[in-house]
N, C-alpha and C. Protein backbone atom coordinates (compact mmCIF):
# COMPACT_ATOMS: atom_id res chain seq x y z
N UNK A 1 0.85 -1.17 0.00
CA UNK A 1 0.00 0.00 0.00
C UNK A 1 0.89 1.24 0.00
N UNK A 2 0.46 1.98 -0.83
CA UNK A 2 1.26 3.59 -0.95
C UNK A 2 1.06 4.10 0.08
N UNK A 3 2.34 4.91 0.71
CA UNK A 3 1.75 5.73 1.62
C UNK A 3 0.96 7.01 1.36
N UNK A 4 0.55 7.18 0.56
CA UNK A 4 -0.53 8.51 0.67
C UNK A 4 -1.74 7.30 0.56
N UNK A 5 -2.03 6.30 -0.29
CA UNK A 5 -3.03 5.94 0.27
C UNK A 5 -3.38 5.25 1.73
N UNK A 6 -1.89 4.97 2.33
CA UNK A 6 -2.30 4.37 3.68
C UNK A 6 -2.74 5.58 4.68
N UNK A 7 -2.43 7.43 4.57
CA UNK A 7 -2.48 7.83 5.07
C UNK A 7 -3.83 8.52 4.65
N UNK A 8 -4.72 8.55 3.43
CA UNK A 8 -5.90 8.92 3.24
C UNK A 8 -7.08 7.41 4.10
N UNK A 9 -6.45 6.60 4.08
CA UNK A 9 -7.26 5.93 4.51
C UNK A 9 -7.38 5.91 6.43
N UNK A 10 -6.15 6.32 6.89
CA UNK A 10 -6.32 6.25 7.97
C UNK A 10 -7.11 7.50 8.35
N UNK A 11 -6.76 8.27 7.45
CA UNK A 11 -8.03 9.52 8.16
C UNK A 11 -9.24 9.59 7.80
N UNK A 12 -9.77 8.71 6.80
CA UNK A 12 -11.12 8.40 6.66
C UNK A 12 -11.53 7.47 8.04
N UNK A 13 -11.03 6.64 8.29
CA UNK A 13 -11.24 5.75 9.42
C UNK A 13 -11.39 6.55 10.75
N UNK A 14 -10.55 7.37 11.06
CA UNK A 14 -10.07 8.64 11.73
C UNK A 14 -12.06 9.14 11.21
N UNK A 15 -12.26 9.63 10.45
CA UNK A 15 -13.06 10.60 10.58
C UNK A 15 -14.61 10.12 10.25
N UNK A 16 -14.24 8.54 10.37
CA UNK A 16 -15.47 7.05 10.44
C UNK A 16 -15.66 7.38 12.44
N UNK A 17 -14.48 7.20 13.33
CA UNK A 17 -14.72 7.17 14.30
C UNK A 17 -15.41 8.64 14.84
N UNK A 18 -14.97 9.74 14.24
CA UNK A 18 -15.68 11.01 14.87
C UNK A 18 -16.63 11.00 14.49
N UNK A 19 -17.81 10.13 13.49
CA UNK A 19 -18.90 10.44 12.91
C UNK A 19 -19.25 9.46 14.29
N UNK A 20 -19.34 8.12 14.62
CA UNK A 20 -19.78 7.56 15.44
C UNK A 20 -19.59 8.02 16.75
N UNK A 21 -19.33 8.76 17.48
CA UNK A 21 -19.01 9.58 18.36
C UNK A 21 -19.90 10.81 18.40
N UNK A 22 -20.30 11.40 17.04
CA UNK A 22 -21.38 12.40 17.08
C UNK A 22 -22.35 11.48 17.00
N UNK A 23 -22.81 10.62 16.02
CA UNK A 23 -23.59 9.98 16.31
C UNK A 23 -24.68 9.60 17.69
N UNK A 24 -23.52 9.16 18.74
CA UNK A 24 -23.91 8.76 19.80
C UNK A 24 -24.82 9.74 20.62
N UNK A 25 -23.79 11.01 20.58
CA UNK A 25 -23.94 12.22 20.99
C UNK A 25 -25.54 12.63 20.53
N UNK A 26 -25.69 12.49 19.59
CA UNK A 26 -27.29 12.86 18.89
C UNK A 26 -28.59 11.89 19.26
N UNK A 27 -28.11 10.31 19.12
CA UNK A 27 -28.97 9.65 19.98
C UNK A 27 -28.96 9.73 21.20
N UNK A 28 -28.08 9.08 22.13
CA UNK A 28 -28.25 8.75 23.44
C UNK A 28 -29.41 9.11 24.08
N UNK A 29 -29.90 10.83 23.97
CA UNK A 29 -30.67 11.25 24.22
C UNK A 29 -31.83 10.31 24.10
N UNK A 30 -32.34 9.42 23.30
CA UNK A 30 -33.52 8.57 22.75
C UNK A 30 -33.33 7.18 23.22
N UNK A 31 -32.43 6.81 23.57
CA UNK A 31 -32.27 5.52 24.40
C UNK A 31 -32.83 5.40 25.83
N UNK A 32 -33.52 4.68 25.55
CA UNK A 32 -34.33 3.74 27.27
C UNK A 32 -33.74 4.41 28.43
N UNK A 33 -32.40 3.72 28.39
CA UNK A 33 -31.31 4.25 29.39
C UNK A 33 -30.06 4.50 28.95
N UNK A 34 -29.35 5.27 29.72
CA UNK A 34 -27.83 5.74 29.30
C UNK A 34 -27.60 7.46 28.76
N UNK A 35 -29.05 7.91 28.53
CA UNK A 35 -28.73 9.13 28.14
C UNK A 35 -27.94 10.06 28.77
N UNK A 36 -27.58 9.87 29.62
CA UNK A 36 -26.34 10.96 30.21
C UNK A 36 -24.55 10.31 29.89
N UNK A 37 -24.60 8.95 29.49
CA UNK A 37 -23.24 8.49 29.33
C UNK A 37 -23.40 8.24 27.69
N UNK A 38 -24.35 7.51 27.75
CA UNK A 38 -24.39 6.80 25.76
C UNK A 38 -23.72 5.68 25.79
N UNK A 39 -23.45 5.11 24.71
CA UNK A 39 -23.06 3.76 24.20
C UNK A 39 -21.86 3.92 23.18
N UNK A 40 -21.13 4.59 22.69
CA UNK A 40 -20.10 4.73 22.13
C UNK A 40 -18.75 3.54 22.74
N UNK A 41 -18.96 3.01 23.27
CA UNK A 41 -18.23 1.83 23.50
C UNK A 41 -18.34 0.26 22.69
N UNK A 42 -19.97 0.36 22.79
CA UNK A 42 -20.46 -0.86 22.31
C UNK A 42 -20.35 -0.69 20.63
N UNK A 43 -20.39 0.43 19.75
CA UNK A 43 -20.01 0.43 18.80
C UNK A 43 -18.93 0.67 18.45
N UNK A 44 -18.17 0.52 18.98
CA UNK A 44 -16.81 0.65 18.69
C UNK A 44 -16.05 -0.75 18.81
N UNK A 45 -16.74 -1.38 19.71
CA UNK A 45 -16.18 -2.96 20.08
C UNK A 45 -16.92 -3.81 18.89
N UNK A 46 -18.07 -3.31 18.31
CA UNK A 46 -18.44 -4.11 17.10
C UNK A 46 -18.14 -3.97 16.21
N UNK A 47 -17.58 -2.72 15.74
CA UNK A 47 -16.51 -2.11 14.89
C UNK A 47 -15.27 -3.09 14.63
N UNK A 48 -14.54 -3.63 15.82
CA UNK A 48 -13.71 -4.69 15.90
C UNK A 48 -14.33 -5.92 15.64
N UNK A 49 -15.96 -5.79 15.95
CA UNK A 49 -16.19 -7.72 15.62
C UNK A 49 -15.87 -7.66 14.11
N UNK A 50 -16.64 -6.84 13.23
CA UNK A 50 -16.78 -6.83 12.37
C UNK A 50 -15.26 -6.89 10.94
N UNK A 51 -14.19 -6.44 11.85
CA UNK A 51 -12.66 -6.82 11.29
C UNK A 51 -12.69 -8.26 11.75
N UNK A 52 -12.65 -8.92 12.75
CA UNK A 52 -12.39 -10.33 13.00
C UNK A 52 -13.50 -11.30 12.18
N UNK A 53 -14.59 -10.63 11.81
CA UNK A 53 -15.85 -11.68 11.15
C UNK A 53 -15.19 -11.98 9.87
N UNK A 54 -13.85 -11.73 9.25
CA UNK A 54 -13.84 -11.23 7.74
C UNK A 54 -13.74 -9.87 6.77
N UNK A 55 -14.29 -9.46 7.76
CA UNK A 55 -14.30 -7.67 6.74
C UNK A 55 -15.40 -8.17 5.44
N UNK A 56 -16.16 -8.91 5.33
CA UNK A 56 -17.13 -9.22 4.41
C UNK A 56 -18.82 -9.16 4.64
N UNK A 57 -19.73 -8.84 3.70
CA UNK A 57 -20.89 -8.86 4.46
C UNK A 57 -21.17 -9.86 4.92
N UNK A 58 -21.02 -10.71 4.67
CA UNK A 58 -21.31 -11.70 4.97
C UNK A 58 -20.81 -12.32 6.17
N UNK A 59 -19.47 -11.85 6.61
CA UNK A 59 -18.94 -12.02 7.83
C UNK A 59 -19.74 -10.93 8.90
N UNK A 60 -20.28 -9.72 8.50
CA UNK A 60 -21.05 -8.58 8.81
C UNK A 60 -22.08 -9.02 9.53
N UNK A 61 -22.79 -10.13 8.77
CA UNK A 61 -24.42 -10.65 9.12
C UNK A 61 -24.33 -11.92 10.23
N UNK A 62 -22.87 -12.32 10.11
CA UNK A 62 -22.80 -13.32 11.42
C UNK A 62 -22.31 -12.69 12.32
N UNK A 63 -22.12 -11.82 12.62
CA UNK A 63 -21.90 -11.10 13.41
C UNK A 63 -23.16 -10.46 14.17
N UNK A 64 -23.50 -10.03 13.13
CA UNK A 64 -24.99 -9.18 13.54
C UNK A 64 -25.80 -10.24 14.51
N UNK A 65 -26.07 -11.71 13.62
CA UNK A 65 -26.89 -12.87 14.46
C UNK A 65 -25.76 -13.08 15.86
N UNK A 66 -24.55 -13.80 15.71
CA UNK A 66 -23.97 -13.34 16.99
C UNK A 66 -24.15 -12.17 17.71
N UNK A 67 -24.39 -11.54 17.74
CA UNK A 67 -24.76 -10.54 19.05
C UNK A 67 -26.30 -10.76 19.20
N UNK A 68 -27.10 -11.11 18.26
CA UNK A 68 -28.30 -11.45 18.77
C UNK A 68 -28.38 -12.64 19.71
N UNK A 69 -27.64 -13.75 19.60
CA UNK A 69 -27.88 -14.59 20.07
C UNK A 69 -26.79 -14.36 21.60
N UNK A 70 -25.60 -13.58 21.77
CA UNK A 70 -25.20 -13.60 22.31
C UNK A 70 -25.90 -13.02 23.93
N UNK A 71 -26.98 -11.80 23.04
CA UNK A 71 -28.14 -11.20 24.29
C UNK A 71 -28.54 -11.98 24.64
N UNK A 72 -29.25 -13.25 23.71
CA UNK A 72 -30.14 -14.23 24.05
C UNK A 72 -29.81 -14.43 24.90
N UNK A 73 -28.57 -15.60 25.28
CA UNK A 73 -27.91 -16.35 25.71
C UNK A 73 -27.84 -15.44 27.16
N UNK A 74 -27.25 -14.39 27.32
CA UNK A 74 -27.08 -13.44 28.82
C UNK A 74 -28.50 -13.61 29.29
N UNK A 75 -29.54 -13.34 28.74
CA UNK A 75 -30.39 -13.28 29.48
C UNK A 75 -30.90 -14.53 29.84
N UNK A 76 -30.19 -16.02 29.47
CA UNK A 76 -30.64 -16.87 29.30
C UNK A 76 -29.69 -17.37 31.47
N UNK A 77 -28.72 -16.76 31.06
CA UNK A 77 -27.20 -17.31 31.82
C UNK A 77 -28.20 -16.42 33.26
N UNK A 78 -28.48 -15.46 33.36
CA UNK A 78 -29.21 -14.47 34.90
C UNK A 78 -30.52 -15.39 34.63
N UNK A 79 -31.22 -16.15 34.30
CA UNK A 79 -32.54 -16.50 34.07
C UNK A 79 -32.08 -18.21 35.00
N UNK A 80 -31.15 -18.69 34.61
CA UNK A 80 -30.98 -20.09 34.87
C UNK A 80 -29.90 -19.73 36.32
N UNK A 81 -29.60 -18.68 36.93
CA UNK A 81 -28.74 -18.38 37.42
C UNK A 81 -29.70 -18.05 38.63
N UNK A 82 -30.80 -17.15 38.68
CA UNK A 82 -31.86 -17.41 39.39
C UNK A 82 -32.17 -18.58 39.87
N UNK A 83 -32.26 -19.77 38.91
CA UNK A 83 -33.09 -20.90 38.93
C UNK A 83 -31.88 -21.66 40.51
N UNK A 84 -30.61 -21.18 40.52
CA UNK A 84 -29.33 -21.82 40.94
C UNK A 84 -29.09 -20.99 42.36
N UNK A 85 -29.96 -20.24 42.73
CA UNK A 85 -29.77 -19.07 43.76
C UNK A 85 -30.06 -19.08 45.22
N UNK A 86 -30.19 -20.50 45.26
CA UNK A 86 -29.79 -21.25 46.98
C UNK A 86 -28.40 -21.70 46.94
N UNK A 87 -27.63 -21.54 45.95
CA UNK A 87 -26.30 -21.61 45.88
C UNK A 87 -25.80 -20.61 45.46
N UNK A 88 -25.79 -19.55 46.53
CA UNK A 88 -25.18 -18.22 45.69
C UNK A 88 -23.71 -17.86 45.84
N UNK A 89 -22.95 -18.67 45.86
CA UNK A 89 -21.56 -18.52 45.37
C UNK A 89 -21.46 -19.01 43.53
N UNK A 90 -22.41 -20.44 43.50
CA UNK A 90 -22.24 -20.85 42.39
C UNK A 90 -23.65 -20.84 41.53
N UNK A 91 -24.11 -20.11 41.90
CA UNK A 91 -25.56 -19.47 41.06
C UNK A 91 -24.81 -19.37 39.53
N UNK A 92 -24.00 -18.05 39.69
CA UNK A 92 -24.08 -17.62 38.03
C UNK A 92 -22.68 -18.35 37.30
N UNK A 93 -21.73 -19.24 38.24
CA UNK A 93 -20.83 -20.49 37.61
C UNK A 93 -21.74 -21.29 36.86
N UNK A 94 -22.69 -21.75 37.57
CA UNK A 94 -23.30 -23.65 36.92
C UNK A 94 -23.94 -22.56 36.01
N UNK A 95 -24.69 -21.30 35.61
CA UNK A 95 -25.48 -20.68 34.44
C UNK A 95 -24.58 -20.41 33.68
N UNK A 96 -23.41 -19.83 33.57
CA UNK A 96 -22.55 -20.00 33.17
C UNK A 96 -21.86 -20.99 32.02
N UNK A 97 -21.72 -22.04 32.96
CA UNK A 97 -21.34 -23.29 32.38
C UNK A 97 -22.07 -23.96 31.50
N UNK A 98 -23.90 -23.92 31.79
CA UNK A 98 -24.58 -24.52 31.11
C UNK A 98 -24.89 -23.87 29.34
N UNK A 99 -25.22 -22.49 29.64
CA UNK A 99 -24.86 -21.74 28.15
C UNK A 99 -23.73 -21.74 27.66
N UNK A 100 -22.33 -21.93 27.94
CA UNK A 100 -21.56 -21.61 27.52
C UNK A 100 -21.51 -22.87 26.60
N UNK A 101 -21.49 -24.06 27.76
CA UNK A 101 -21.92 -25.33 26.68
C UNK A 101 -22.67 -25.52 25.53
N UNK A 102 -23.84 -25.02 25.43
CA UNK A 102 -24.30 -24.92 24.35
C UNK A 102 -24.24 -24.36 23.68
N UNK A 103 -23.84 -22.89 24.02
CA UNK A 103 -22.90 -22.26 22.99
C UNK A 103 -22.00 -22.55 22.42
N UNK A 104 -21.12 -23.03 22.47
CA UNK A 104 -20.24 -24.00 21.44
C UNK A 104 -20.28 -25.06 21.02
N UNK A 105 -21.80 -25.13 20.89
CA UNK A 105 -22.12 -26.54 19.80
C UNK A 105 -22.90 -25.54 18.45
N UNK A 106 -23.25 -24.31 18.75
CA UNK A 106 -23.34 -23.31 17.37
C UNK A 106 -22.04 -23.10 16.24
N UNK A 107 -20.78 -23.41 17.12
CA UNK A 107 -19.78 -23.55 16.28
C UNK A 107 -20.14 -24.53 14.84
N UNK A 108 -21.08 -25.10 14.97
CA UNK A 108 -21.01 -26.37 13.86
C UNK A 108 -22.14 -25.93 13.07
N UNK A 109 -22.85 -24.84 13.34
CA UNK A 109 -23.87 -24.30 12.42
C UNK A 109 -23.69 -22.96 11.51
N UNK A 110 -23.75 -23.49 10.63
CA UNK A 110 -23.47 -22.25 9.34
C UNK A 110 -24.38 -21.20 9.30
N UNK A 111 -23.61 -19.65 9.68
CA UNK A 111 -24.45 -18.35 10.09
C UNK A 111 -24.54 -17.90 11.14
N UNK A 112 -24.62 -19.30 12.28
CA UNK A 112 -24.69 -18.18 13.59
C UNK A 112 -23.64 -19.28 14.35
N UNK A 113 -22.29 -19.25 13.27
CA UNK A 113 -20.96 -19.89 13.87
C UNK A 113 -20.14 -19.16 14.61
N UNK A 114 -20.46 -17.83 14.91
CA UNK A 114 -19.10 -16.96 15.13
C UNK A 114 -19.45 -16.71 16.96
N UNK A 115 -18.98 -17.43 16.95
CA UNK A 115 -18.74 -17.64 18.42
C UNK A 115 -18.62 -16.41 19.05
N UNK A 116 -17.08 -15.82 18.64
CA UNK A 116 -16.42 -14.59 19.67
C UNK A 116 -17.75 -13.52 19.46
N UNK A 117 -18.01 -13.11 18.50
CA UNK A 117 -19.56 -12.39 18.73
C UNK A 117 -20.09 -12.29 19.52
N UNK A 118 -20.74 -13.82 19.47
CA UNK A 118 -21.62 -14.17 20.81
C UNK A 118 -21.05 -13.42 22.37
N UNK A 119 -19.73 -13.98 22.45
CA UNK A 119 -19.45 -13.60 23.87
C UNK A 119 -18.66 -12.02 24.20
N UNK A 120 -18.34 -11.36 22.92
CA UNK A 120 -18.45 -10.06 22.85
C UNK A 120 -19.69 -9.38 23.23
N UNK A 121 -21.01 -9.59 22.64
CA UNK A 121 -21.76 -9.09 23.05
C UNK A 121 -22.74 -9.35 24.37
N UNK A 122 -22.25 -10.80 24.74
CA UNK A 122 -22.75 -11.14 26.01
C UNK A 122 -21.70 -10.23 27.14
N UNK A 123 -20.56 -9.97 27.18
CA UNK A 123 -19.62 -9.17 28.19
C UNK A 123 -20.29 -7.54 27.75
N UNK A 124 -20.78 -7.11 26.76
CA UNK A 124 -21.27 -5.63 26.61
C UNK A 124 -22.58 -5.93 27.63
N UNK A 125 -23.63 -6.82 27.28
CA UNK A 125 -24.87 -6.69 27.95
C UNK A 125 -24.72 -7.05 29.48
N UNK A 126 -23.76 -7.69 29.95
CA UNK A 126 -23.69 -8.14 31.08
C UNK A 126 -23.07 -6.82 32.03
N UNK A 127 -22.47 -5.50 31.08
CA UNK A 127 -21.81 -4.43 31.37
C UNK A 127 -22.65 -3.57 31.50
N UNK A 128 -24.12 -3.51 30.64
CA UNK A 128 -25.20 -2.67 30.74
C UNK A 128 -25.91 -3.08 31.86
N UNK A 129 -25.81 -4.53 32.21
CA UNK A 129 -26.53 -4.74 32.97
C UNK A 129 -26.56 -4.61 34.51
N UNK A 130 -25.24 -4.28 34.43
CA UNK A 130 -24.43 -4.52 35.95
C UNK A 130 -24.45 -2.90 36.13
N UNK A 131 -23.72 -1.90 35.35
CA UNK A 131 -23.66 -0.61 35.42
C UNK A 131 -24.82 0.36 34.95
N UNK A 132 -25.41 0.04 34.38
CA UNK A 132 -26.42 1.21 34.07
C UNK A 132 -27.85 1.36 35.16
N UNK A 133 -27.53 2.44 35.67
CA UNK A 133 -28.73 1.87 36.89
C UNK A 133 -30.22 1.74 35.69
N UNK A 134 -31.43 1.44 36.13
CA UNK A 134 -32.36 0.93 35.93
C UNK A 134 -32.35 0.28 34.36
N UNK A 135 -31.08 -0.29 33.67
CA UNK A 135 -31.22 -1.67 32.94
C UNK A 135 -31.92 -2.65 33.02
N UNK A 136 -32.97 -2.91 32.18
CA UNK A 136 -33.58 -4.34 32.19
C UNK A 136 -32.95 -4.94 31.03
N UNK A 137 -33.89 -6.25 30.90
CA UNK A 137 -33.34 -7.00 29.51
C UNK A 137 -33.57 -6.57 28.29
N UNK A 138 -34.80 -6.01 27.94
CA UNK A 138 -35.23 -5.16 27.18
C UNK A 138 -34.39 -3.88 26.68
N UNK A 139 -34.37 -3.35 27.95
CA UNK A 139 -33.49 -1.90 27.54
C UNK A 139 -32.05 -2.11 26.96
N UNK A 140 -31.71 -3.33 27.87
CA UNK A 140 -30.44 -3.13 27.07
C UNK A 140 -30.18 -3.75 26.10
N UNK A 141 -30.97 -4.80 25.83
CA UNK A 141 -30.97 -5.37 24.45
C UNK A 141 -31.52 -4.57 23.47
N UNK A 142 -32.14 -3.74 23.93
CA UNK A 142 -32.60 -2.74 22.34
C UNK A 142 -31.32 -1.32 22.00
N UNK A 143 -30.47 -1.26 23.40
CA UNK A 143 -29.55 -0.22 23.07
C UNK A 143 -28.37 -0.85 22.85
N UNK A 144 -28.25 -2.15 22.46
CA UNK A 144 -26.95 -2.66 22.36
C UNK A 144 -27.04 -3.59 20.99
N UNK A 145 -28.44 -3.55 20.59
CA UNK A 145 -28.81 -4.16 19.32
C UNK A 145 -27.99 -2.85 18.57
N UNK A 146 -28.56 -1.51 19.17
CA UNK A 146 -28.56 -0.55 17.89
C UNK A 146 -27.46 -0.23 18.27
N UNK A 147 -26.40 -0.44 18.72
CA UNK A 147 -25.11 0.30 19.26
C UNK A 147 -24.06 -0.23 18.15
N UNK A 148 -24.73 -1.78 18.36
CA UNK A 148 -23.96 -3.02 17.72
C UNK A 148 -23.71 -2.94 16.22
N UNK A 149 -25.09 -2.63 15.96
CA UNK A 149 -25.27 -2.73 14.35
C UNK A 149 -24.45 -1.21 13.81
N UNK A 150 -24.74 -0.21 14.05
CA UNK A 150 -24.16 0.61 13.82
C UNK A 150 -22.47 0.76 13.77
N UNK A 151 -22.01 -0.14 14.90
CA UNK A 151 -20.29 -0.61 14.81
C UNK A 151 -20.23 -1.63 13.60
N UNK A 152 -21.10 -2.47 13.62
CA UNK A 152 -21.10 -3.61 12.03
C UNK A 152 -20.73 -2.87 10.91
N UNK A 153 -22.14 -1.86 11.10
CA UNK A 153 -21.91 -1.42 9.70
C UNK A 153 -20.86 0.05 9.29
N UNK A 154 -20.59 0.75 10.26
CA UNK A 154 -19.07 1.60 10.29
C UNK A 154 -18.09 0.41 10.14
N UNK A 155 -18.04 -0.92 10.66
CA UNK A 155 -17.02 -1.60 9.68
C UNK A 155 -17.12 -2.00 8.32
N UNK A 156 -18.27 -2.34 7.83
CA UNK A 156 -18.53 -2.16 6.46
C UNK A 156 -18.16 -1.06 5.57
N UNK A 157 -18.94 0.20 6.15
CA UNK A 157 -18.24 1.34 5.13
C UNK A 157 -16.88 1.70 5.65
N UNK A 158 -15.95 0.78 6.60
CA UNK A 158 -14.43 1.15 6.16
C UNK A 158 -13.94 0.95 5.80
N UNK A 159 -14.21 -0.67 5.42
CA UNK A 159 -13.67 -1.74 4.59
C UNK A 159 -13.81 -1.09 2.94
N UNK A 160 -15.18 -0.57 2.68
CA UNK A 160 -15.73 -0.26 1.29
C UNK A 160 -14.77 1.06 1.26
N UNK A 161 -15.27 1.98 2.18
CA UNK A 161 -14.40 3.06 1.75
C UNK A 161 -12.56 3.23 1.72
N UNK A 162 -12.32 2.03 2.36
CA UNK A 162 -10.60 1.98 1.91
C UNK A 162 -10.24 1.98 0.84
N UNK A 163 -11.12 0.57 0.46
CA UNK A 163 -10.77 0.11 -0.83
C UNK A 163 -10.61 0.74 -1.83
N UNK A 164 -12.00 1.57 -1.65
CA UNK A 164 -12.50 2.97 -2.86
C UNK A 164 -11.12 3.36 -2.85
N UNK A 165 -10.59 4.39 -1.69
CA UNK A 165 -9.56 5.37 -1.81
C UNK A 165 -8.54 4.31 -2.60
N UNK A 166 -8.02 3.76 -1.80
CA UNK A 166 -6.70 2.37 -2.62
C UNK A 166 -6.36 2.34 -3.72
N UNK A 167 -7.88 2.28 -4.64
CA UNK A 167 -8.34 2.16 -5.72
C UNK A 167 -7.70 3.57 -6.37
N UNK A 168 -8.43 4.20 -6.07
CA UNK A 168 -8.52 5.37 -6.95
C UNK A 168 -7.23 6.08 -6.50
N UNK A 169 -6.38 6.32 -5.73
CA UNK A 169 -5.38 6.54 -5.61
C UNK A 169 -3.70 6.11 -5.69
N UNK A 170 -3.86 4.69 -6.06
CA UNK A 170 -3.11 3.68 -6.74
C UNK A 170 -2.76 3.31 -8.28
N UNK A 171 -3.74 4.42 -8.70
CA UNK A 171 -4.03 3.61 -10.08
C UNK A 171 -2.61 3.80 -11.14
């Protein structure tokens, strides 16, 4: 890669992250909860799923279902963790253990294989859930759906828009 195109591209990326940053800034306000902090974390960490999925849409969309399923699954792990809560040292171990197990038998299913997803976005919701005072499952699954997707797809248009520049500045 040329360096003028490695250095047009890093400031598009550069100026990918200040758009998501205003972004946040403009919603938060409209989110359930968080409007005084926002979510600019959680899209930024999906920003990274979305380099490890491939950099492809298609790596994009398993990603996307990984974090869906990864909420699932959290709310699945405090639900069965309850069920375990005359043992409250090992309440949320054995819930724990039991999703995690079945979570890696999705490894063998084509689309919603991408594991690290999953448990990327289960450590974000488990972060909303623990820190944001009045978080439910709801709330934070609807502000971490849209936090998420929005980091997906700022990795999409950085991938597209590198290339563009690369392109056209290589030629």
């Amino acid at each position: 890669m040329k360096k003028l195109s490695f250095t047009l591209g890093s400031a598009y990326t550069a100026l990918l992250a200040l758009i998501i940053v205003c972004i946040d800034q403009l919603i938060k306000q409209f989110m359930p909860i968080g409007a005084v902090t926002g979510f600019t974390y959680i899209a930024f960490v999906a920003w990274a799923v979305y380099f490890f999925s491939g950099c492809t849409g298609k790596g994009g969309i398993r990603a996307a279902i990984g974090y869906v399923i990864g909420i699932t699954f959290s709310v699945g792990i405090i639900l069965i963790a309850g069920l375990f809560s005359f043992t409250p040292f090992f309440a949320v171990p054995i819930a724990v253990f039991i999703v995690v197990f079945v979570v890696l038998y999705l490894e063998k299913v084509p689309w919603i294989d991408l594991i690290p997803a999953m448990f990327v976005a289960s450590g974000c919701f488990f972060g909303i859930m623990t820190y944001v005072p009045d978080a439910t499952f709801g709330t934070a699954a609807t502000v971490e759906i849209i936090y998420g997707f929005i980091g997906l797809l700022f990795g999409w248009i950085t991938i597209t828009g590198k290339t563009y520049i690369s392109k056209a500045v290589e030629k």
